[in-house]
Protein backbone atom coordinates (compact mmCIF):
# COMPACT_ATOMS: atom_id res chain seq x y z
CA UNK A 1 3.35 -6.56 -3.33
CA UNK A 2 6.49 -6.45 -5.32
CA UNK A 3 9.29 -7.82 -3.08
CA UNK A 4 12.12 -5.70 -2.04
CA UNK A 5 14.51 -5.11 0.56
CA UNK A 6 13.92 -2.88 3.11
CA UNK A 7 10.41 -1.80 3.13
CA UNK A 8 7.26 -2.79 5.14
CA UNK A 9 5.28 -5.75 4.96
CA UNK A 10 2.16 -5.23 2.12
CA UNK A 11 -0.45 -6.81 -0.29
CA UNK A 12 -1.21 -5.62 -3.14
CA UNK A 13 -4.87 -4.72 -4.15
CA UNK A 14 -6.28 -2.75 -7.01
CA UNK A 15 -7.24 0.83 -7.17
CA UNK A 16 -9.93 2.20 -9.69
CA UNK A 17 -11.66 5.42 -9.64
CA UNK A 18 -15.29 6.04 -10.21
CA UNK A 19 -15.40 8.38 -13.01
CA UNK A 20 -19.68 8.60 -13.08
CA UNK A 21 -22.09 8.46 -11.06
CA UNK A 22 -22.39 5.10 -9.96
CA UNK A 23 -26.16 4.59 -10.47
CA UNK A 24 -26.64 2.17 -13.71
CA UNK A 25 -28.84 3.00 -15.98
CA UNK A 26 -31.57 0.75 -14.85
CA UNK A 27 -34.78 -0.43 -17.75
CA UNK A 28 -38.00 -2.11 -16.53
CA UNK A 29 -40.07 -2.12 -18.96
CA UNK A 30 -43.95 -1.64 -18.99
CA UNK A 31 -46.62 -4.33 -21.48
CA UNK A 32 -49.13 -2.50 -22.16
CA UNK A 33 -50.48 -1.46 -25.69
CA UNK A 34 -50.68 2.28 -24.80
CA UNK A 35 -49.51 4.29 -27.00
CA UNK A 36 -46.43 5.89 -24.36
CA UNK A 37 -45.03 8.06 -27.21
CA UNK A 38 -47.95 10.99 -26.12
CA UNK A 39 -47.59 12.26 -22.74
CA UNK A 40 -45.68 14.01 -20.19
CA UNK A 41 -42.48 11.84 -19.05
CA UNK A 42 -41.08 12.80 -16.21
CA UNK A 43 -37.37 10.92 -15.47
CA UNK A 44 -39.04 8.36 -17.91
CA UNK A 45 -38.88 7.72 -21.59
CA UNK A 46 -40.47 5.81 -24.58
CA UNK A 47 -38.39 3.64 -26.55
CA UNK A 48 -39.95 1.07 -28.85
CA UNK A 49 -43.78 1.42 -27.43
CA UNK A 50 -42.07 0.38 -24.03
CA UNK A 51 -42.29 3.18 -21.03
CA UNK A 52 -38.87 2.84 -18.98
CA UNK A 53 -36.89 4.98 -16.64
CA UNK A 54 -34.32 6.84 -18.23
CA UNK A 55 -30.98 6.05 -16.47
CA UNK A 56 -29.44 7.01 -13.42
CA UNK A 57 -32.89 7.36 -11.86
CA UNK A 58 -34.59 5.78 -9.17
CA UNK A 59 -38.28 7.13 -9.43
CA UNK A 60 -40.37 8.68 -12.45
CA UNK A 61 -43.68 9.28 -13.65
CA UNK A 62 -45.62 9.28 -17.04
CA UNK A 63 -48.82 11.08 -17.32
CA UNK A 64 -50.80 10.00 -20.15
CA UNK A 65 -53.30 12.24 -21.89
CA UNK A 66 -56.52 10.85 -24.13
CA UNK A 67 -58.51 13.38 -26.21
CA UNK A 68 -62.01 12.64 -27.86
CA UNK A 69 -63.91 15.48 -29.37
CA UNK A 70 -66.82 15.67 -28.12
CA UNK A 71 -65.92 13.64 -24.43
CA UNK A 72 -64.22 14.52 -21.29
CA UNK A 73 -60.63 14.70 -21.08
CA UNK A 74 -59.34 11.49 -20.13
CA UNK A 75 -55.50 11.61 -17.79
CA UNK A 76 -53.98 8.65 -16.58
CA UNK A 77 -50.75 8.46 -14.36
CA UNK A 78 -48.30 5.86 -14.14
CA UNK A 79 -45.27 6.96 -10.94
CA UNK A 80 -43.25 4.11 -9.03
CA UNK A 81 -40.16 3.53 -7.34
CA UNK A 82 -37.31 1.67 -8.35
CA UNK A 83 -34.89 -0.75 -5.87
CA UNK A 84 -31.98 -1.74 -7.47
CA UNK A 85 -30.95 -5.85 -7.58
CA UNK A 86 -28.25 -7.63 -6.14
CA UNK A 87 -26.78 -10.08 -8.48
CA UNK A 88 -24.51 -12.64 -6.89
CA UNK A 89 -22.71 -14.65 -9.42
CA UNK A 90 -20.34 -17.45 -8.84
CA UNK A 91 -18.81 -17.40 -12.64
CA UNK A 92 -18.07 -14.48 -15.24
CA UNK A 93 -21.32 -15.28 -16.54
CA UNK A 94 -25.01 -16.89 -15.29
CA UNK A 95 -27.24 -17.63 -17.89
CA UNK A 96 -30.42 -17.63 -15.93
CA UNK A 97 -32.94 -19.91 -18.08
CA UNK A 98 -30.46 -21.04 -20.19
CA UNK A 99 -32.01 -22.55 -23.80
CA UNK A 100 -33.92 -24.20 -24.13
CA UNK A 101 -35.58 -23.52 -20.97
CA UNK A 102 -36.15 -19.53 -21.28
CA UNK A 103 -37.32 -17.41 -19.24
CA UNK A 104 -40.78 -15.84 -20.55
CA UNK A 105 -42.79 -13.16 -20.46
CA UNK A 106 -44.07 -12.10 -16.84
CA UNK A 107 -41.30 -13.39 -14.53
CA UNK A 108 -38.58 -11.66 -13.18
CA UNK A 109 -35.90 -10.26 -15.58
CA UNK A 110 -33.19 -8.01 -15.98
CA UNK A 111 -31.26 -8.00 -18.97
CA UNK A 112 -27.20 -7.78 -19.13
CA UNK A 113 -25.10 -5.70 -17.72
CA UNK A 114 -22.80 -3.83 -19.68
CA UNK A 115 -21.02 -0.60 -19.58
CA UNK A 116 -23.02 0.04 -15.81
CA UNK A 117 -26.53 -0.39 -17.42
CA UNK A 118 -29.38 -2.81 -16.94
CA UNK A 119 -30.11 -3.57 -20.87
CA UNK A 120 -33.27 -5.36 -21.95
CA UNK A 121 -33.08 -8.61 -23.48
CA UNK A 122 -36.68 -8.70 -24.50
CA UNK A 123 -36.86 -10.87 -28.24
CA UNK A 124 -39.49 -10.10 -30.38
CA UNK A 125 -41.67 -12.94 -29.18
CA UNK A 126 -41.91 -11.53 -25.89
CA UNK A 127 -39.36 -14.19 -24.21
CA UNK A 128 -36.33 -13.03 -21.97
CA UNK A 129 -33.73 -15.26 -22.35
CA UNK A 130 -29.80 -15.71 -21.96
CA UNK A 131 -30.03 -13.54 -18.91
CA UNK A 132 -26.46 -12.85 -17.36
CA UNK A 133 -24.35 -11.06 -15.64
CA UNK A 134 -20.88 -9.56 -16.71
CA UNK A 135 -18.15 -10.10 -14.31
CA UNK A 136 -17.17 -6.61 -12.56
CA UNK A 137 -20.17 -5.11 -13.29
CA UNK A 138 -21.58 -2.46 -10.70
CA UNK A 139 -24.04 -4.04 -7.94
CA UNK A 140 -22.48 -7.64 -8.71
CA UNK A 141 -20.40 -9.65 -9.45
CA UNK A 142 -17.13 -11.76 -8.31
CA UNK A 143 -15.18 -8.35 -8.03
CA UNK A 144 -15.32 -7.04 -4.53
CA UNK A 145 -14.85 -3.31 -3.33
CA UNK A 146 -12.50 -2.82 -0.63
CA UNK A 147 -12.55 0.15 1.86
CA UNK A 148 -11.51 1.15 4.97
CA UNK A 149 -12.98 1.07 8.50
CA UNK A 150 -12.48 2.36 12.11
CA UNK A 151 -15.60 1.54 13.94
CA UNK A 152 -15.81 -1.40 16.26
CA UNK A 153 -18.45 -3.50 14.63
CA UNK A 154 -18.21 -4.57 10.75
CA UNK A 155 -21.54 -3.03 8.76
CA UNK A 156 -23.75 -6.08 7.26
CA UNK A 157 -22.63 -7.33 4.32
CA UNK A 158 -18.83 -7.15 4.52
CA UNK A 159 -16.07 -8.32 6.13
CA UNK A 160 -12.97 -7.37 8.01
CA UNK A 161 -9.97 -8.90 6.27
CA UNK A 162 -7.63 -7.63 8.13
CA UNK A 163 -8.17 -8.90 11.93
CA UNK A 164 -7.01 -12.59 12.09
CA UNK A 165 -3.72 -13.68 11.10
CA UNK A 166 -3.73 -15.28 7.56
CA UNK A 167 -5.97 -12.67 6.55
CA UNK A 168 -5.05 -10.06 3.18
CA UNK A 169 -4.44 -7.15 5.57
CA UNK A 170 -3.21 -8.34 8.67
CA UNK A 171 -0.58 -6.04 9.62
CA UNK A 172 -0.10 -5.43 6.22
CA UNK A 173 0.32 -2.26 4.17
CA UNK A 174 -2.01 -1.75 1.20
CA UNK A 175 -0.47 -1.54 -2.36
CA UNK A 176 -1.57 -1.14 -6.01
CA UNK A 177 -0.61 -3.66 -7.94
CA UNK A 178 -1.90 -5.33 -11.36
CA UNK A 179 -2.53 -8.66 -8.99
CA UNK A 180 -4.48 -8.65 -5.84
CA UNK A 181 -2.76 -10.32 -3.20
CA UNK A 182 0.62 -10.49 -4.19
CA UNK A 183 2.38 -10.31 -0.77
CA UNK A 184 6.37 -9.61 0.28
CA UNK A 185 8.45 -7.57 2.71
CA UNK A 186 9.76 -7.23 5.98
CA UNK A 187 9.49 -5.03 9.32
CA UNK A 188 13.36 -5.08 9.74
CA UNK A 189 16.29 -5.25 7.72
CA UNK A 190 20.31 -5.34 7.82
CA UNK A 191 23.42 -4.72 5.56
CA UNK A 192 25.72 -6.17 4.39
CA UNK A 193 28.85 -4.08 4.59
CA UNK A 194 32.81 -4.09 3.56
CA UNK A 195 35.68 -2.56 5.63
CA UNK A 196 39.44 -1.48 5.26
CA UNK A 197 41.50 -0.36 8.03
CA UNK A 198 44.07 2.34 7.80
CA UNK A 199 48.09 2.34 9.51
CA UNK A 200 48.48 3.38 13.02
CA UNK A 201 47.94 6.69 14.21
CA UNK A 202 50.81 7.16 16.48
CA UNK A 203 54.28 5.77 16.16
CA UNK A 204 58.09 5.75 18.22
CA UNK A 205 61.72 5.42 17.20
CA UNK A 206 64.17 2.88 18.67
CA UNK A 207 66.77 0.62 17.58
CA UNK A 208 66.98 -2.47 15.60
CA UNK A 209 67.32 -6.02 17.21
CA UNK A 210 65.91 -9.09 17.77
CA UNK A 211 65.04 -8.91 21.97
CA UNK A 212 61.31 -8.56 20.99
CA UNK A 213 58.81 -8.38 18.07
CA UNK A 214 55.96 -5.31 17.64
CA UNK A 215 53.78 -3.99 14.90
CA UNK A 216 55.87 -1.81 12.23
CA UNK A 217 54.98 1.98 11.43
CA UNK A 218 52.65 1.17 8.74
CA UNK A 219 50.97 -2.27 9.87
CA UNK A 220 47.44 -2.75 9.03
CA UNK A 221 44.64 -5.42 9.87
CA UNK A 222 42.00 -7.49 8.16
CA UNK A 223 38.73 -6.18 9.73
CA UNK A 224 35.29 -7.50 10.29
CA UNK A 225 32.21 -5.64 10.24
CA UNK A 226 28.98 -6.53 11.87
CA UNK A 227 25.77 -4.30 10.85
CA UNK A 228 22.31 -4.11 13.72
CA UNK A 229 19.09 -5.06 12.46
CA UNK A 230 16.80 -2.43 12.52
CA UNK A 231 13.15 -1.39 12.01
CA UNK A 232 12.07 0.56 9.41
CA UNK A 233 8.48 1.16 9.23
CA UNK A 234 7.27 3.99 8.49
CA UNK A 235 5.06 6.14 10.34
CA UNK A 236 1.67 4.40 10.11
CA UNK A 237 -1.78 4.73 10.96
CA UNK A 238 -3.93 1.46 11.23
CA UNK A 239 -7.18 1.09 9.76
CA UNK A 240 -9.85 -1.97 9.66
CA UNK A 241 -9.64 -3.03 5.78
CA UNK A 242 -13.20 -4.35 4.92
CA UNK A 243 -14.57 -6.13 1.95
CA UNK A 244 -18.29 -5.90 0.55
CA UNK A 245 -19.28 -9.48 -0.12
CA UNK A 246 -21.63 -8.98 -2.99
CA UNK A 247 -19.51 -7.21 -5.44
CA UNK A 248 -20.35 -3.53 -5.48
CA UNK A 249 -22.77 -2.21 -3.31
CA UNK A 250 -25.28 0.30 -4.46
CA UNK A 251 -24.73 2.04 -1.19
CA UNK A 252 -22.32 2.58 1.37
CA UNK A 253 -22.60 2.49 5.45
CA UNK A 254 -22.01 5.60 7.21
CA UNK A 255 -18.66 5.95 8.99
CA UNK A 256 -16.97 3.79 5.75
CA UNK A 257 -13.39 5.28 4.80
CA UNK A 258 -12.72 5.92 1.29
CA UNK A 259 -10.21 7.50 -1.17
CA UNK A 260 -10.61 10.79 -2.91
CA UNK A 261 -8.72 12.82 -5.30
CA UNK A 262 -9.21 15.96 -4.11
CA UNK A 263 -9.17 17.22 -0.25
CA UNK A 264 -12.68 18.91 -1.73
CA UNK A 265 -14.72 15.75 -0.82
CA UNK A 266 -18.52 15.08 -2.38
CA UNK A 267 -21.38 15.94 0.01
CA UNK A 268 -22.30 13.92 3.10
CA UNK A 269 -18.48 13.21 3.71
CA UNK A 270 -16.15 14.71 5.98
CA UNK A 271 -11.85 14.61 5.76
CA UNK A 272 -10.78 11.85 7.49
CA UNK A 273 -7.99 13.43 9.00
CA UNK A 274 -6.23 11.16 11.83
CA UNK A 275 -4.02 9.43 9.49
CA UNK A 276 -2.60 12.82 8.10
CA UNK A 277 1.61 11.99 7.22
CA UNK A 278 0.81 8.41 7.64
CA UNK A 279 0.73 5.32 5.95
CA UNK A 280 -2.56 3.43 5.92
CA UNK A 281 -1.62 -0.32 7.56
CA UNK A 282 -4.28 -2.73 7.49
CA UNK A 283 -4.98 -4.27 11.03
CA UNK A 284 -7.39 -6.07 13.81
CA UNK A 285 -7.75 -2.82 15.77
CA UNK A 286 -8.07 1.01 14.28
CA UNK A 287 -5.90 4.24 15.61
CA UNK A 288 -2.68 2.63 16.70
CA UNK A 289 -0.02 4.75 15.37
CA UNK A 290 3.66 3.98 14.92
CA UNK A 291 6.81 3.89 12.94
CA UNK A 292 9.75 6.51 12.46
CA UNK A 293 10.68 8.51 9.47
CA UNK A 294 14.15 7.39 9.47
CA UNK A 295 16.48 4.76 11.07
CA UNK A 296 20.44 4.12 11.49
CA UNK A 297 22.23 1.43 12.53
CA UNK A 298 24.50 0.42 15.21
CA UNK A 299 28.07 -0.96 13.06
CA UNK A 300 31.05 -2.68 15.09
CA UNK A 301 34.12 -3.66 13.28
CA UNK A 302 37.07 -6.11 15.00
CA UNK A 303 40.30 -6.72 13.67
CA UNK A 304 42.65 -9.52 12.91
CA UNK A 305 46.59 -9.68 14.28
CA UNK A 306 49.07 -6.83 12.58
CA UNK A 307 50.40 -7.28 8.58
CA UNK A 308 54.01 -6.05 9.21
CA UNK A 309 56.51 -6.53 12.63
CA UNK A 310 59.74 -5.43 13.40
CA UNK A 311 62.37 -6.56 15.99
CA UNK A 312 63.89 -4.39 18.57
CA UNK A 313 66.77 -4.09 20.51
CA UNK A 314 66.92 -3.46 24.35
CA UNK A 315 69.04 -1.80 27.51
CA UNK A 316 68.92 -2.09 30.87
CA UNK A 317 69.93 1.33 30.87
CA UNK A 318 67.21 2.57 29.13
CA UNK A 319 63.35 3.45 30.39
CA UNK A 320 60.70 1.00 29.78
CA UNK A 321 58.56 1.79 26.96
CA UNK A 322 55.35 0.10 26.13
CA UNK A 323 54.85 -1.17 22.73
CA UNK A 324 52.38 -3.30 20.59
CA UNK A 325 52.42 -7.10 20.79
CA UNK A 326 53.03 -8.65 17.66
CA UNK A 327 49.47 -10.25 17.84
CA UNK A 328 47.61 -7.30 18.95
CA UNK A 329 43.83 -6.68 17.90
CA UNK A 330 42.08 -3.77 17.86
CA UNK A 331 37.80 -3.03 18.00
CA UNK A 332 35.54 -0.75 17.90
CA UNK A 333 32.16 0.75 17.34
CA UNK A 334 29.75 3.34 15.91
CA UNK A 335 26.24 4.81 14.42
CA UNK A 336 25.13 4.88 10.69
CA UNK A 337 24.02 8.04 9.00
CA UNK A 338 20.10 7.98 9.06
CA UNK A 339 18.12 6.84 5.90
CA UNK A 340 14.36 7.30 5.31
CA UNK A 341 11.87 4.61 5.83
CA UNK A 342 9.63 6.02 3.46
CA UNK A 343 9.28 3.18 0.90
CA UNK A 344 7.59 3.94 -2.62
CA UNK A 345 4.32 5.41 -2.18
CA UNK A 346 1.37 8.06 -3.84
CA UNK A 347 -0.43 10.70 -1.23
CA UNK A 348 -4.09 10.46 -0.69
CA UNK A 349 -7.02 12.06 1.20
CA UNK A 350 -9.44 9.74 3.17
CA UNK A 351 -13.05 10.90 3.64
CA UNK A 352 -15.55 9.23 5.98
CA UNK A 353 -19.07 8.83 4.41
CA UNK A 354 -21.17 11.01 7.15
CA UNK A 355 -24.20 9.02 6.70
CA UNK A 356 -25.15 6.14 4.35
CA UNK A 357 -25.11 7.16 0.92
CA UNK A 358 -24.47 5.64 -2.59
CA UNK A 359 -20.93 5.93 -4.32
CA UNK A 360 -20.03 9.57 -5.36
CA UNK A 361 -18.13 9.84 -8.29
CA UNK A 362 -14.12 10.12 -8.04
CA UNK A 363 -14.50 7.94 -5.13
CA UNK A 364 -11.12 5.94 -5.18
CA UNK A 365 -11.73 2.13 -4.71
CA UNK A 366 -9.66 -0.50 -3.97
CA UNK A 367 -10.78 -4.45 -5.82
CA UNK A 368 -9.90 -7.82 -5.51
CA UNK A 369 -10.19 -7.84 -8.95
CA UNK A 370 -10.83 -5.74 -12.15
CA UNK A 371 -14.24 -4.31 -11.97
CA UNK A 372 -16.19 -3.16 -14.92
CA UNK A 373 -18.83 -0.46 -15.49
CA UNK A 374 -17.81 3.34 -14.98
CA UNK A 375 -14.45 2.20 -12.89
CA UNK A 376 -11.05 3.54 -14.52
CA UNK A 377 -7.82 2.21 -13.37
CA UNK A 378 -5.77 4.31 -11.75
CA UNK A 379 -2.08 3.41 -13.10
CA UNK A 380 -0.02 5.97 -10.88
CA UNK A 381 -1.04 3.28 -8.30
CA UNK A 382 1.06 0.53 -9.28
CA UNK A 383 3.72 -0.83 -6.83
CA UNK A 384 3.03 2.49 -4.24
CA UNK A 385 1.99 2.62 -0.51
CA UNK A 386 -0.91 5.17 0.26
CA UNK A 387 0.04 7.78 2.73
CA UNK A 388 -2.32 10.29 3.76
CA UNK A 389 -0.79 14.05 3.30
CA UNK A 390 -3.85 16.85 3.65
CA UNK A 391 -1.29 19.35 2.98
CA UNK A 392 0.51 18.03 -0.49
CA UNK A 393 -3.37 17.01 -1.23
CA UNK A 394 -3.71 13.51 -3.96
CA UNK A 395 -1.14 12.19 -6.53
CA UNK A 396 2.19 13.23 -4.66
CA UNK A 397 4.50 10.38 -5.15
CA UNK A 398 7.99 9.79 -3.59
CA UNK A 399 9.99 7.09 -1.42
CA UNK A 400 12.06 4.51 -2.76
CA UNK A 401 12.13 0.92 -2.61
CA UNK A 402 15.83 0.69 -1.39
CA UNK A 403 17.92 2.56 0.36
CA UNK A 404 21.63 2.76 1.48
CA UNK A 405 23.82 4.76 4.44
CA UNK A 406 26.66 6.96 4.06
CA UNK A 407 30.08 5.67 4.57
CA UNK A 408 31.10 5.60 7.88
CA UNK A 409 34.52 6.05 9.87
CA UNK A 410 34.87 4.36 12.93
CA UNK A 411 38.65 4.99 15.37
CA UNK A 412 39.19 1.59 17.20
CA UNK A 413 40.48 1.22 20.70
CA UNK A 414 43.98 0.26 21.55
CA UNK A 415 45.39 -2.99 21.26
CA UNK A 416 47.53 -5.08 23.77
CA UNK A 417 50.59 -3.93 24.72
CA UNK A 418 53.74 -5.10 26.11
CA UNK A 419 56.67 -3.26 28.02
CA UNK A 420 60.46 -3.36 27.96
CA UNK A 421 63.76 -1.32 28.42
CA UNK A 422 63.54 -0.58 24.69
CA UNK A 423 67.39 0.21 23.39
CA UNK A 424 67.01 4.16 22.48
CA UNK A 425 67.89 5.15 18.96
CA UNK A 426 66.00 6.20 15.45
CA UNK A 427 66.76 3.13 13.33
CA UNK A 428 63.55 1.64 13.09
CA UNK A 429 60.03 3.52 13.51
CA UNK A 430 57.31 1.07 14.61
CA UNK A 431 53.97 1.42 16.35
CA UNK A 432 52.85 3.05 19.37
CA UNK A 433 51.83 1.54 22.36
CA UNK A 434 48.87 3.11 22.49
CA UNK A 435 47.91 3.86 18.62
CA UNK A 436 44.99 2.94 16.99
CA UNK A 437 43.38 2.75 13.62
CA UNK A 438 40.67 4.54 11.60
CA UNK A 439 37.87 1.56 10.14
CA UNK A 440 36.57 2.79 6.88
């Protein structure tokens, strides 16, 4: 996450959406010398005297068809099913039978991966060689998809990375970001803050002398200001954040929690709808809900002694009047204006995959790294917090990274005073015992 002041903890991740259907094009590749270009295909096709499915499919058939004047009709059927391979890969690229030592004709092979198809690698001599896998392909790879989860118990095959401290998503708000993991951010924040005070708001006449020493008429004070810290998370709804350790997987669990761009979700999956206004927080448990809209903070200000004094006479026969000291302070208190906690961030809709099923296209997912295949990055991601909003539907952005409060006026309390028989006259206006001063 890119660090700035004021907004929630995150990590950043990145966010690609599945144009296609995610089923690769998948090749196997039959050895016989029939001749496959007659026939009825079925999900299948010929291509170079070799009978293959045609891609995206999982099952096919080819019915063959032999005519002989003279002879009975010969038909022979070829059908099978498909299961699509895991690849696990510890580099960008595995060359499996490496030269010189190939891989021939008859063992296992599956050619590279490229663009989200299985391509053969056959060479004319029959041999299968400099077998590999491209880094971020579909059902592979070192690139990991990342979803979300709210069930007790972590499906086979991935992992909660969000439920121990150290962890990506621990308490953590998901961002998109160009690099995964990029971290920054706080829960709470303060301000800094400047002050001024203004002359006294009351004042008395008497006359001129040296018996004592008060503030004058227009006396000010250096101030200091002291600004709460306060929370400012938004309102949030946590999720389990889980990561498929193989890559891609071919097909997801039921009850997984996924992005969409549209609040018109593919079949078998239902609107996820409990994080609705929220921002999706990473975390050990799912369903705890918190955070505020907005926050303010609690300011005090204090003052140093008066700038001006003035010297007074007095009378016996005169009534005692209070008056300022000549070192008098002066404090007070009050509330910021509110500002939103709603830190940069895109809306999204969550759907929950009813039953298991295999990646619909313009499913949203979320990477560790830059995966290949029919994944598109999603740009309008970039340095945003997801928040669920059913009702503004996807691709609503607002919030801001900083933020700032109004200017606020606070009216101290009174300072010390003093008394004496205070010599009546109008030749010098000073402060009122009981004035005080406006904090700005």
């Amino acid at each position: 996450m890119r660090a700035f002041a004021e907004v929630a903890a995150g990590a950043a991740l990145l966010l690609f959406l599945l144009l296609l259907s995610p089923l690769s094009a998948l090749t196997f590749t039959d050895t016989t010398n029939a001749d496959f270009a007659q026939g009825i295909h079925e999900n299948t096709e010929n291509v170079n005297d070799d009978l293959r499915l045609k891609a995206g499919y999982l099952q096919g058939r080819f019915t063959s068809r032999v005519f002989d004047a003279g002879q009975v009709q010969v038909w022979g059927t070829l059908s099978w099913n498909a299961t699509l391979p895991t690849l696990t890969v510890s580099v960008e690229n595995d060359n499996v039978g490496a030269e010189p030592t190939t891989l021939v004709d008859g063992t296992v092979r599956i050619g590279r991966i490229t663009g989200g198809s299985y391509l053969d690698t056959r060479t004319a001599n029959g041999v299968y060689e400099n077998i590999a896998e491209e880094a971020g392909a579909p059902y592979g790879g070192a690139v990991n998809l990342i979803l979300f989860w709210d069930g007790a118990s972590i499906p086979s095959g991935w992992t909660c990375i969000s439920d121990e401290a150290g962890e990506p998503f621990y308490y953590r708000f998901p961002m998109g970001g160009s690099t995964y993991g990029t971290t920054g951010g706080t829960e709470t924040h303060t301000h800094s803050s400047t002050s001024s005070c203004g002359g006294p708001s009351a004042t008395l006449q008497r006359n001129s002398g040296t018996a004592v020493t008060t503030a004058t008429s227009t006396h000010t004070h250096t101030t200091t200001s002291t600004v709460s810290t306060e929370n400012h998370l938004p309102p949030y709804y946590d999720l389990k954040v889980i990561r498929y350790d193989s890559g891609i997987p071919s097909i997801l669990p039921a009850g997984v929690i996924a992005l969409f761009p549209s609040t018109s979700l593919p079949p078998g999956w239902s609107l996820y709808t409990a994080a609705d206004n929220r921002f999706l927080r990473g975390a050990p448990s799912a369903g705890v809900t918190g955070g505020n809209p907005t926050h303010t903070h609690s300011v005090s200000v204090s003052t140093g002694n008066p700038s001006q004094t003035v010297g007074l006479a007095t009378d016996p026969c005169d009534a005692s009047t209070a008056y300022p000291t000549s070192t008098h302070t002066h404090s007070g208190s009050g509330t910021s204006s509110a500002a939103s906690n709603l830190p940069s961030y895109i809306t999204v809709v969550l759907g929950k995959a009813d039953s298991d099923t295999p990646i619909p296209g313009g499913m949203i997912g979320m990477f560790d790294g830059t995966p290949g295949g029919n994944w598109t990055v999603l740009p309008s991601f970039s340095g945003r917090f997801l928040m669920e909003n059913l009702t503004a539907g996807y691709g609503v952005t607002g919030g801001s990274s900083t933020h700032s409060h109004s200017s606020l006026n606070i009216t101290t309390g009174t300072g010390a005073t003093a008394s004496a028989n205070l010599d009546a006259g109008s030749a010098v206006t000073f402060a009122s015992g009981t004035h005080t001063h406006t904090v700005t």
